[in-house]
Protein backbone atom coordinates (compact mmCIF):
# COMPACT_ATOMS: atom_id res chain seq x y z
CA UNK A 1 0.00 0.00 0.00
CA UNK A 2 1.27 3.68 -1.27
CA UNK A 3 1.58 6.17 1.29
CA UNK A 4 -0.77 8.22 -0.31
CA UNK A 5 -3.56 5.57 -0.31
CA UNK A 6 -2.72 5.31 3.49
CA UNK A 7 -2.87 9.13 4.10
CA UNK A 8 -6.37 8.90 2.50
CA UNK A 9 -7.87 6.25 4.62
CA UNK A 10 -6.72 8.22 7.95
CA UNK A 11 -7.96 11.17 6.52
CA UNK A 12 -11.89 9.81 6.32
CA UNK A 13 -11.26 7.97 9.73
CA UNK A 14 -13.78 8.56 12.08
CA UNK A 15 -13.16 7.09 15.88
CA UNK A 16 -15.78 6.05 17.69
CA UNK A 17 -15.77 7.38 21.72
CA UNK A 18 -13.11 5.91 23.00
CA UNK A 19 -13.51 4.22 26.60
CA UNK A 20 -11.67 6.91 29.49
CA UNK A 21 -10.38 5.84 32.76
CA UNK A 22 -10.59 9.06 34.80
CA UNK A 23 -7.95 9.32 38.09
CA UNK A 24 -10.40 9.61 40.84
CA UNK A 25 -8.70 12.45 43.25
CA UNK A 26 -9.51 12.63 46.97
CA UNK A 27 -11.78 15.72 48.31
CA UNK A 28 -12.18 16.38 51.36
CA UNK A 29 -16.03 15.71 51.11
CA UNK A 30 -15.28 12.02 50.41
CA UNK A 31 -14.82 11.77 54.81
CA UNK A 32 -16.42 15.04 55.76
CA UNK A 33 -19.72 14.81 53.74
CA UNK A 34 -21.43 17.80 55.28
CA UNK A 35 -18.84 20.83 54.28
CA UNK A 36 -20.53 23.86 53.04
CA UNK A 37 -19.96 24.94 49.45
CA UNK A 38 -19.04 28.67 48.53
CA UNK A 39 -18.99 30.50 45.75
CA UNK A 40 -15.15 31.52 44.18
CA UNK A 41 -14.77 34.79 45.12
CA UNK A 42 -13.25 34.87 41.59
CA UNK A 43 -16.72 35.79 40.38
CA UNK A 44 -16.45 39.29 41.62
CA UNK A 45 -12.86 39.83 40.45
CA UNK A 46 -13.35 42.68 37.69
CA UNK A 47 -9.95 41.59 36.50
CA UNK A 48 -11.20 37.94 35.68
CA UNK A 49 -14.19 37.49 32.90
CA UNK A 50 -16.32 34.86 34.76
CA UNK A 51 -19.21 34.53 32.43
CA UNK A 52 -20.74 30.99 32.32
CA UNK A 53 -20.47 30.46 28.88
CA UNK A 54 -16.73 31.42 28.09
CA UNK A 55 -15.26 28.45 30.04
CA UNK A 56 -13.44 30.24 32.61
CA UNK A 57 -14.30 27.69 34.98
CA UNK A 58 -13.08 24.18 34.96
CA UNK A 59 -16.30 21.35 35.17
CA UNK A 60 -15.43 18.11 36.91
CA UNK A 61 -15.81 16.72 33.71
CA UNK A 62 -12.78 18.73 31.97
CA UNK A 63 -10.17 16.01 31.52
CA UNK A 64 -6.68 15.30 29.97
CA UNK A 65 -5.51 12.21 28.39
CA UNK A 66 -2.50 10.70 29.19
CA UNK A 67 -1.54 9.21 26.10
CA UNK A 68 -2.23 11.36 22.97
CA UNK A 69 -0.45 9.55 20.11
CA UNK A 70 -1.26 6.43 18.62
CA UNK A 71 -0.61 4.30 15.50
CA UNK A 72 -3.60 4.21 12.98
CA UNK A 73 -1.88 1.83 11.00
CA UNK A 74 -3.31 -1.52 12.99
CA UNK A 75 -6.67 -1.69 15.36
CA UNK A 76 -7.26 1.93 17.19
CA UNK A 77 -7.74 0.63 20.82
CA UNK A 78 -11.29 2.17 21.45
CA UNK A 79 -12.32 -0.72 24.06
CA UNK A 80 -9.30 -0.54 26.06
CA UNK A 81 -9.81 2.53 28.90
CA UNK A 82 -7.46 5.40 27.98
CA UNK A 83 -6.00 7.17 31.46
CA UNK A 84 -7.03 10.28 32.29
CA UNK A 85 -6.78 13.06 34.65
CA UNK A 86 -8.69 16.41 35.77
CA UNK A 87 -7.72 19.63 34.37
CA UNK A 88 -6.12 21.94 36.98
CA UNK A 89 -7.52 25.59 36.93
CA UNK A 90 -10.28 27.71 38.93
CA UNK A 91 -14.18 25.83 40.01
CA UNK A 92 -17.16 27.82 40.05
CA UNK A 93 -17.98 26.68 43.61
CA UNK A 94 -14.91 26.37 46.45
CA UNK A 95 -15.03 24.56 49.90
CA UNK A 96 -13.29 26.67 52.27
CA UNK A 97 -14.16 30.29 53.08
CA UNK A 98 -10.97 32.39 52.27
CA UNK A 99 -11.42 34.10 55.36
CA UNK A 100 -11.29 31.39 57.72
CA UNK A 101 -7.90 29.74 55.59
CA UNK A 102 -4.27 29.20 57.39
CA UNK A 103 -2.43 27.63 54.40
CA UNK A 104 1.37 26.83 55.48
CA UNK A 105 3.78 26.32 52.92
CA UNK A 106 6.87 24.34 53.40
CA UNK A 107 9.99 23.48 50.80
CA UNK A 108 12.24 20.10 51.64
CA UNK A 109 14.90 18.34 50.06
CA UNK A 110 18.04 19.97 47.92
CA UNK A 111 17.67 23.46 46.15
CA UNK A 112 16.23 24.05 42.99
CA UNK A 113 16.02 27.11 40.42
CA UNK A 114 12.38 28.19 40.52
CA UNK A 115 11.89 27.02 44.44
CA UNK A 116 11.39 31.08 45.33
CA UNK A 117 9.54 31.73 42.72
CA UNK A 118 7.11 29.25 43.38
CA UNK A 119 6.47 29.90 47.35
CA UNK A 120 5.87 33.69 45.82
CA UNK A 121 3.42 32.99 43.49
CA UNK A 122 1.22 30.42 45.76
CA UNK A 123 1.14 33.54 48.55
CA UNK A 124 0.73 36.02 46.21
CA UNK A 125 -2.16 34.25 44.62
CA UNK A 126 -3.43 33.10 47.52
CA UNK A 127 -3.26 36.66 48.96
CA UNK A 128 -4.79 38.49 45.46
CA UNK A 129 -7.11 35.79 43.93
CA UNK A 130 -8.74 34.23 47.05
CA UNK A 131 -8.63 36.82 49.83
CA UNK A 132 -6.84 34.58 52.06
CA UNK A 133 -4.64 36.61 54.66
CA UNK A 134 -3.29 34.13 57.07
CA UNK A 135 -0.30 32.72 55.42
CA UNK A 136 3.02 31.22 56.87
CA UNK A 137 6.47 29.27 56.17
CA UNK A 138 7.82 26.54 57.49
CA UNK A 139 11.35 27.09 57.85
CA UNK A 140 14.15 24.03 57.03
CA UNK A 141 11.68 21.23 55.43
CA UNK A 142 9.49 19.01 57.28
CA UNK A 143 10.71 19.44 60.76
CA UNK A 144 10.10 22.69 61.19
CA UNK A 145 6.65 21.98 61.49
CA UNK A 146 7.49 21.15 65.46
CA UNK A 147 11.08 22.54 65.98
CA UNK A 148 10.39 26.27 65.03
CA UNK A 149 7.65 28.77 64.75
CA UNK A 150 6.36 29.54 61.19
CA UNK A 151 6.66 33.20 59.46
CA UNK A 152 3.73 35.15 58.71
CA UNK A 153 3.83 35.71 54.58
CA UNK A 154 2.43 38.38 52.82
CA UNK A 155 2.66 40.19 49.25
CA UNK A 156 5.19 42.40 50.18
CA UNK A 157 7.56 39.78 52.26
CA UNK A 158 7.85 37.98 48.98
CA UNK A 159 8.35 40.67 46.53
CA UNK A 160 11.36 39.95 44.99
CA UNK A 161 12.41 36.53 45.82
CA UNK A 162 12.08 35.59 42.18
CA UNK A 163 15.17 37.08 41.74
CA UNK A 164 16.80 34.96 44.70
CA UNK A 165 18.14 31.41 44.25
CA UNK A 166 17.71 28.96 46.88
CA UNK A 167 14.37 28.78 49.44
CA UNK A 168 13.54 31.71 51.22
CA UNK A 169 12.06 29.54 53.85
CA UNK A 170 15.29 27.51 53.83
CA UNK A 171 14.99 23.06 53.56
CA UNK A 172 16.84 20.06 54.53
CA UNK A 173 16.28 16.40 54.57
CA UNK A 174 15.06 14.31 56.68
CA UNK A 175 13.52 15.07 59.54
CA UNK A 176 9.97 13.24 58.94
CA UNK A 177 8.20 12.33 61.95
CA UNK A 178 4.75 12.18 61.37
CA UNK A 179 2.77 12.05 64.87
CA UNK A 180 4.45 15.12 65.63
CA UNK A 181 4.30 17.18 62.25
CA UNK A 182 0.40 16.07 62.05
CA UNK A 183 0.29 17.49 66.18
CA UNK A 184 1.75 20.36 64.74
CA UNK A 185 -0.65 21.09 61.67
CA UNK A 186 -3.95 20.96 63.88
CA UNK A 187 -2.07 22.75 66.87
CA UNK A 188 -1.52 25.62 64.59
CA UNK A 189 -4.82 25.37 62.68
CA UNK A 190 -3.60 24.97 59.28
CA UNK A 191 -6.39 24.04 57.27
CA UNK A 192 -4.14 24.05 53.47
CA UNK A 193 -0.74 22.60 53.34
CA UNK A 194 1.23 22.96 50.45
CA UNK A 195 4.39 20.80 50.24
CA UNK A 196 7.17 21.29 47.76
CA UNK A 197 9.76 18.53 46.97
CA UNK A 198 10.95 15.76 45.49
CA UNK A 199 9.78 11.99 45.63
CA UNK A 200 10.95 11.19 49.28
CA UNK A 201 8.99 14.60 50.41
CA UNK A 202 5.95 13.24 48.10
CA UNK A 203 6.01 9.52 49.85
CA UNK A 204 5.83 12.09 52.73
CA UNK A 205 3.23 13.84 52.30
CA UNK A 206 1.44 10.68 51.16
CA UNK A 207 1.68 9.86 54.99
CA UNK A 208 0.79 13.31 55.69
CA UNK A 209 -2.26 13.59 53.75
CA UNK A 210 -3.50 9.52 54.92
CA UNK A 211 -3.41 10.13 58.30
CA UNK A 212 -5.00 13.82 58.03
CA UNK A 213 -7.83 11.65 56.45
CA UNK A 214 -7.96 9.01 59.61
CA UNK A 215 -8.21 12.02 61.93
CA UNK A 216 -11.36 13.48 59.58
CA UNK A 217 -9.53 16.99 59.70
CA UNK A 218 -10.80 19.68 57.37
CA UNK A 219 -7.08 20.23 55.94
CA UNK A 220 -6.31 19.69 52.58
CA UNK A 221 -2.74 18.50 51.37
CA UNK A 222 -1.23 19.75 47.98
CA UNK A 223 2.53 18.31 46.54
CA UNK A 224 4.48 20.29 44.15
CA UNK A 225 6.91 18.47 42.43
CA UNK A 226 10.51 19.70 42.86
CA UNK A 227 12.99 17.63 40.77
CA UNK A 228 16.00 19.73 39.02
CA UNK A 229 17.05 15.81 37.63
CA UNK A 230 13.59 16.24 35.61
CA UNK A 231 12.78 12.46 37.00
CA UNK A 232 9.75 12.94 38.24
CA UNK A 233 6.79 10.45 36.59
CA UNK A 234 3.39 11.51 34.93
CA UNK A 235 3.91 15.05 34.41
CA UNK A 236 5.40 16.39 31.02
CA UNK A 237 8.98 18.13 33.45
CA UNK A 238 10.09 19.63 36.68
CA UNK A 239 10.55 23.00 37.27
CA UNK A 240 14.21 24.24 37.42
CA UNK A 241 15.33 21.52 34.68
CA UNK A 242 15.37 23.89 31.93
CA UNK A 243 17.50 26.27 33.73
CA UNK A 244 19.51 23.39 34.95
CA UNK A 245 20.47 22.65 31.13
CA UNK A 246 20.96 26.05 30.57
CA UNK A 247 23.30 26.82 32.87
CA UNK A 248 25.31 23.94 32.59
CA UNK A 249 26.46 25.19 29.04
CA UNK A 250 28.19 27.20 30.42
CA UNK A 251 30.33 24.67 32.51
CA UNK A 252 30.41 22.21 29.23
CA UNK A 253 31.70 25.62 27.33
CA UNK A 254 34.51 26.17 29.78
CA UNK A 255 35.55 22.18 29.64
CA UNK A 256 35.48 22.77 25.40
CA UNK A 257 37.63 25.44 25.42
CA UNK A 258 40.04 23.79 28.05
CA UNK A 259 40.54 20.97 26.24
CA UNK A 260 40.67 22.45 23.09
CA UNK A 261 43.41 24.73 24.20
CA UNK A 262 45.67 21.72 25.57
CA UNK A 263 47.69 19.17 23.27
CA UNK A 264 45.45 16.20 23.93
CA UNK A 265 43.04 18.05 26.08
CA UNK A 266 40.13 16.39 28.12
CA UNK A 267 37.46 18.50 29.47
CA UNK A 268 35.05 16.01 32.11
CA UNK A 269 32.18 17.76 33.55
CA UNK A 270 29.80 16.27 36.20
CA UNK A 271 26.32 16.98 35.91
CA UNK A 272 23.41 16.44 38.56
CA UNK A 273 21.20 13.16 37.96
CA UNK A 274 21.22 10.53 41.04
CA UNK A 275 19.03 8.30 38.98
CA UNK A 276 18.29 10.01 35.55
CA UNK A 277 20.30 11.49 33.15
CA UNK A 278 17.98 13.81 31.63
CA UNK A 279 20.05 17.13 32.54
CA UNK A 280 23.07 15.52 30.69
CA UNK A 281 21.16 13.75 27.71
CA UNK A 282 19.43 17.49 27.33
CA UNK A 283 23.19 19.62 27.76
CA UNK A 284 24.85 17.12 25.59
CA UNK A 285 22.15 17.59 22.30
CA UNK A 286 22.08 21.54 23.21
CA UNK A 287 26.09 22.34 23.32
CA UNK A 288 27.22 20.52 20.54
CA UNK A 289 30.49 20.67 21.95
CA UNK A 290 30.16 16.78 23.88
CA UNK A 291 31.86 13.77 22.60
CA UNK A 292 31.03 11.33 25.65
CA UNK A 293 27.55 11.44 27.26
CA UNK A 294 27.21 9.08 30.40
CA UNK A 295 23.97 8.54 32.37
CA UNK A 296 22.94 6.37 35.08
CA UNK A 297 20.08 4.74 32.92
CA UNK A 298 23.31 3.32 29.97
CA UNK A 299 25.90 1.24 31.72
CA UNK A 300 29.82 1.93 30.67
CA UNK A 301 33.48 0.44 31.41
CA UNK A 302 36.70 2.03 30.91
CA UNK A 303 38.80 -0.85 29.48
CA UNK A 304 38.86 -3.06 26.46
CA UNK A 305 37.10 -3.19 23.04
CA UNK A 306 33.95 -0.47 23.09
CA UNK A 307 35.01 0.89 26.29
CA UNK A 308 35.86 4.93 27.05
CA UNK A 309 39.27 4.40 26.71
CA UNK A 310 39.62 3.08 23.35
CA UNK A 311 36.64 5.89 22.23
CA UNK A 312 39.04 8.63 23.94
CA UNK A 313 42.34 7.11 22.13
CA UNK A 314 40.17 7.42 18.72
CA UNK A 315 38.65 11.18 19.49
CA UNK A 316 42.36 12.73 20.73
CA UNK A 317 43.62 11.24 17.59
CA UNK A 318 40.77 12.20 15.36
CA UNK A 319 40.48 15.85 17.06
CA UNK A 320 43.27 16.27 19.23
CA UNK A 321 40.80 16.63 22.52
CA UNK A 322 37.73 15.66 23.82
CA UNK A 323 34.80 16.63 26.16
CA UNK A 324 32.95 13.96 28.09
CA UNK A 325 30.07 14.58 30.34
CA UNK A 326 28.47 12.24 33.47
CA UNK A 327 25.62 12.67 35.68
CA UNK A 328 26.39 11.78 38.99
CA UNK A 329 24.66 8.82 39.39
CA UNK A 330 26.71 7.00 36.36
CA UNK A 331 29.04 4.27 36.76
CA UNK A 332 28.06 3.79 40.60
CA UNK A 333 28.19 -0.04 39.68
CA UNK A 334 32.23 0.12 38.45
CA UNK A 335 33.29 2.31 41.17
CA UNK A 336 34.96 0.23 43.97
CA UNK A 337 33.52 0.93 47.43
CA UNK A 338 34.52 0.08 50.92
CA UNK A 339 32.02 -2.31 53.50
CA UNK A 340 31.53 1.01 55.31
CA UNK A 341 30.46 2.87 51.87
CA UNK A 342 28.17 -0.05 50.65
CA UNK A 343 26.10 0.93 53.90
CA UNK A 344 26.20 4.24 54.24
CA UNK A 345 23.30 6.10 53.61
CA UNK A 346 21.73 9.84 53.32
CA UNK A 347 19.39 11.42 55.87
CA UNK A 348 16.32 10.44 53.52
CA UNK A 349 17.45 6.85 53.59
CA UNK A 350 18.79 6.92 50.15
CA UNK A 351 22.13 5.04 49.29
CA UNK A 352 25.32 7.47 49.44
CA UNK A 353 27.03 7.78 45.60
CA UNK A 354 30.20 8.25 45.17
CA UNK A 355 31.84 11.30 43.44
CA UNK A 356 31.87 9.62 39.90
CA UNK A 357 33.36 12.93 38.38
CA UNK A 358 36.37 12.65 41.08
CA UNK A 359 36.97 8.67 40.60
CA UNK A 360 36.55 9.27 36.50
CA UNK A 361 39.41 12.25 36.32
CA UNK A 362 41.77 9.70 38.13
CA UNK A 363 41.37 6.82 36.33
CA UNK A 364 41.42 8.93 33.08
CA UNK A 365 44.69 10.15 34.35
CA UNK A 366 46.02 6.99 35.64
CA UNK A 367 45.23 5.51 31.65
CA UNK A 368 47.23 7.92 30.32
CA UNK A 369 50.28 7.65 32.43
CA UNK A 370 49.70 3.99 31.59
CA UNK A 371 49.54 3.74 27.80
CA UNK A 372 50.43 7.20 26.96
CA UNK A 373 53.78 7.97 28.96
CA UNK A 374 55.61 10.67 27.65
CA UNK A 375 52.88 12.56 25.65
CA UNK A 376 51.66 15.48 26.40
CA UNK A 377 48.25 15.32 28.61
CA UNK A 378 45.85 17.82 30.02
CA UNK A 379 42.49 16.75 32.16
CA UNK A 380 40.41 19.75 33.48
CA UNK A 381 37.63 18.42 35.92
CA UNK A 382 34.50 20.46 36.40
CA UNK A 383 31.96 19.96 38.69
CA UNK A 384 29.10 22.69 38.58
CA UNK A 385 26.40 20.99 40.68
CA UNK A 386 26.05 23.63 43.49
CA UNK A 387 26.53 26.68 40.81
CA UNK A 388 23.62 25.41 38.89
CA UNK A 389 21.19 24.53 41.54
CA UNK A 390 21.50 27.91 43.32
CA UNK A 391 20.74 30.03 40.47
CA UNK A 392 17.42 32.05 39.65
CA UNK A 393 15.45 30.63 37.58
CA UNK A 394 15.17 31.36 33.90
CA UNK A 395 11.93 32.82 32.38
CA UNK A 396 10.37 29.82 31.28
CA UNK A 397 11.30 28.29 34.70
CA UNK A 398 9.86 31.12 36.38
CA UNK A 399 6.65 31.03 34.43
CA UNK A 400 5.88 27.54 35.10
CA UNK A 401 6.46 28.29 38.97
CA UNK A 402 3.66 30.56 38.64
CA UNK A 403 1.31 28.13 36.91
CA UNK A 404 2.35 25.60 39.24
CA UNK A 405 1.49 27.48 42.10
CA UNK A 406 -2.07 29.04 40.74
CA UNK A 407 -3.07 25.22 39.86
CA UNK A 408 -1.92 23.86 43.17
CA UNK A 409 -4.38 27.18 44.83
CA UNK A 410 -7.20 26.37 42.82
CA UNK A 411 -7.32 22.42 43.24
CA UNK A 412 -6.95 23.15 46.67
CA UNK A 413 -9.45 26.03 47.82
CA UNK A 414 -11.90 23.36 45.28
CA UNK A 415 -11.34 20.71 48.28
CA UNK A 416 -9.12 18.62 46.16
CA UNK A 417 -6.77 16.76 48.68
CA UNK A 418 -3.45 14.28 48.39
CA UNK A 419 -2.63 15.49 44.72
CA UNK A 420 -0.24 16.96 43.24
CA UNK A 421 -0.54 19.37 40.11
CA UNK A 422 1.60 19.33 37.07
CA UNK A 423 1.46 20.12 33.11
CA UNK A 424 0.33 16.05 31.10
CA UNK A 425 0.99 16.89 27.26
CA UNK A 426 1.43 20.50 28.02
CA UNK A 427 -2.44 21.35 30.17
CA UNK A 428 -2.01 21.15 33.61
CA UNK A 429 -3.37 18.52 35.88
CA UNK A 430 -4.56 17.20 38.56
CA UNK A 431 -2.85 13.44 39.42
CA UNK A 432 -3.02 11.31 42.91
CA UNK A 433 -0.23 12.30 45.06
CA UNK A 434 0.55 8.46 45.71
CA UNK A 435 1.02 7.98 41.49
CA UNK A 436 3.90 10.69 41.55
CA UNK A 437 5.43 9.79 44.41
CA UNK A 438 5.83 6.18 43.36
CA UNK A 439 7.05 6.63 39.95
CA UNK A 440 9.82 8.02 38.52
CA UNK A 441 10.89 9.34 34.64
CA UNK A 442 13.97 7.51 33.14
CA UNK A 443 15.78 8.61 30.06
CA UNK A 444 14.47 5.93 27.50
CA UNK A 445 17.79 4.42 26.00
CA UNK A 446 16.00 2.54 23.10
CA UNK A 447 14.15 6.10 22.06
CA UNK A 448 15.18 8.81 19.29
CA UNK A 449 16.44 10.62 21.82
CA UNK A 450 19.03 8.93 22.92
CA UNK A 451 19.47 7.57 19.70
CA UNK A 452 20.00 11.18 18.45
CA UNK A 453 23.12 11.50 21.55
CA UNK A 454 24.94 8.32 19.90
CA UNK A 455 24.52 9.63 16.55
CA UNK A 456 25.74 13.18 17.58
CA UNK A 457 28.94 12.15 19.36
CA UNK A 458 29.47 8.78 17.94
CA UNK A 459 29.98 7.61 20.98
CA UNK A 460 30.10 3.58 21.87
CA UNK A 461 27.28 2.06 23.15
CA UNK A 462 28.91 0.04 25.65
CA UNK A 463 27.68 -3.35 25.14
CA UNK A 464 30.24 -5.80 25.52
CA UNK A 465 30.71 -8.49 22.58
């Protein structure tokens, strides 16, 4: 069959309704039947058109599919349920008076570009959308909900911390106790919690928001997903990760130049990625300037036929230097570790890596000294993990905060509870907070994508013979 005879059958296709599997999220009215319903003060905002016609509101029946492309070619699965998810944005009716709201908004885990710009925008919209005016920060991640008092919030507080790297409210890890942060929560009369971090502070607030529904208390429990390795699951990114990329051309430029200045000249950079490479895959496609692109999800070794050795001996020869780039949770399985090292472990539980950047520059060095003795040799190593972390965040970092953080209000004051919110084929949603937290977002090794990397830098693949 031609491919125009095929373009004209999918042309007069017609689909019949396809069978959707909606996410069923959690509302507080699910254990506390009786709440009273209110209208969004929205509808009096002159700077808002609110008409009921011009879909300004979001109906429960407003959806987003998870998967959007298909292959016409065989048997369009109409029977099979297609996963789905409510769309984030403003309800017609809400389930808390604004004027009787304590929301408390607390950021754990490592920094991220965007983190400021996100606790701005949820108490400035809080503050200008919704009326609310009791607003506070829990300071240094989830035990600060019992170790310190929280700071009162306001419009003018939060200004300009857009402009500021870091968390305003300052985080750390660890630190989860839950009989005492719940305690805390209904001590303090926090009826909205928002919680910002990564999948450990999501498995948290999982807890959080299970228990708050065994008590029946009238608080409802929102996750933003902070991630600058992009490995979050579901949603389409992570805020931060595009700055993240950004900035580290700048640290793969530096390496270039370096080793392009130096007779046989190696330029190793370490990028951030525990358990996805994503920041690397994206730097190495955007620079141009990469030979070697390692990532946690695609196995390497140094020695023997198709390892980085023999790839390195090629590229110096070919081009007289070479840039390679890791994330840091590459090669974690080659590394040798002491008993003491195979057990160690961070204050969220999570297994200790080792400085792959560190252990890579020496046995790069030790190789040459080995099989190159006598000719000239230059390694820079760096590593710009804290640099690129701490900045601002970039403009299309900084507008997703603020989309984040309007969704997250607006599921909320709705009495949406235990979800997070998060853009699914570019529309924002609203998914299960136990679905994120559980899954996570690998770089696909058998996709174009990475297909594109190995074709860019002709790099080996690193499967043994």
């Amino acid at each position: 069959m031609n491919t125009d005879t095929v373009q004209d059958q999918l042309e007069s296709l017609t689909i019949s309704p396809i069978n959707v599997n909606i996410k069923r999220l959690p509302r507080l009215t699910d254990y506390l039947p009786n709440l009273r319903k209110y209208t969004n003060p929205l509808q009096n905002n002159s700077f808002y058109h609110h008409l009921d016609d011009d879909g300004f509101y979001i109906s429960h029946s407003d959806i987003i599919l998870r998967q959007i492309v298909f292959d016409f070619s065989g048997n369009f699965p109409t029977n099979s349920p297609h996963l789905a998810y409510h769309r984030a944005g403003p309800r017609k009716e809400i389930l808390f008076n604004p004027k009787q709201v304590h929301a408390a908004i607390v950021t754990c885990g490592g920094l991220c570009p965007g983190l400021n710009t996100v606790i701005r925008e949820l108490v400035v919209g809080l503050w200008e959308l919704y009326g609310v005016r009791e607003i506070f920060g829990i300071k240094a991640g989830y035990r600060g909900f019992y170790s310190s008092d929280p700071i009162r919030l306001d419009p003018k507080l939060v200004h300009n911390w857009h402009k500021r790297g870091g968390t305003a409210l300052e985080s750390s890890r660890g630190g989860f106790d839950l009989e005492k942060i719940i305690n805390a929560i209904e001590t303090r009369g926090f009826n909205q919690v928002y919680i910002i971090g990564g999948d450990g502070t999501l498995r948290g607030a999982v807890k959080i928001f299970n228990e708050l529904h065994r008590r029946k208390l009238n608080v409802a429990v929102v996750g933003i997903p902070k991630t600058v390795d992009n490995d979050v699951g579901v949603i389409d990114r992570s805020f931060g990760f595009q700055t993240a990329v950004e900035m580290a051309q700048h640290a793969i430029s530096a390496a270039h130049v370096e080793a392009e200045s130096a007779p046989n000249g190696i330029g190793l950079v370490k990028l951030m990625g525990r358990h996805s490479g994503h920041i690397t895959l994206d730097a190495t496609l955007s620079s141009c300037d990469v030979d070697c692109c390692l990532i946690p999800e695609n196995d390497f070794y140094l020695e023997g036929k198709g390892g980085l050795f023999e790839f390195l001996t090629q590229r110096l020869k070919e081009n007289g230097h070479a840039v390679i780039v890791v994330a840091e949770g590459a090669g974690q399985n080659i590394i040798p570790r002491t008993d003491l090292q195979k057990q160690e472990k961070d204050e969220s539980g999570n297994p200790v890596f080792l400085d792959v950047g560190a252990w890579l520059n020496s046995e790069i060095k030790k190789w040459w000294e080995r099989d190159h003795k006598g000719e000239l040799f230059t390694i820079k190593y760096i590593d710009p993990t804290y640099m690129i972390r701490a900045v601002t965040a970039n403009a299309t970092d900084n507008l997703y905060c603020t989309l984040l953080a309007h969704s997250a209000i607006h599921g909320i004051m709705a009495g949406y509870t235990g979800f997070v919110t998060g853009p699914i084929n570019g529309n924002y949603a609203y998914i299960p907070m136990d679905e994120v937290a559980d899954s996570k977002s690998p770089v696909g090794t058998k996709d174009h994508k990475w297909n594109w990397v190995r074709s860019v830098t002709a790099q080996p693949d690193f499967q043994r013979a």
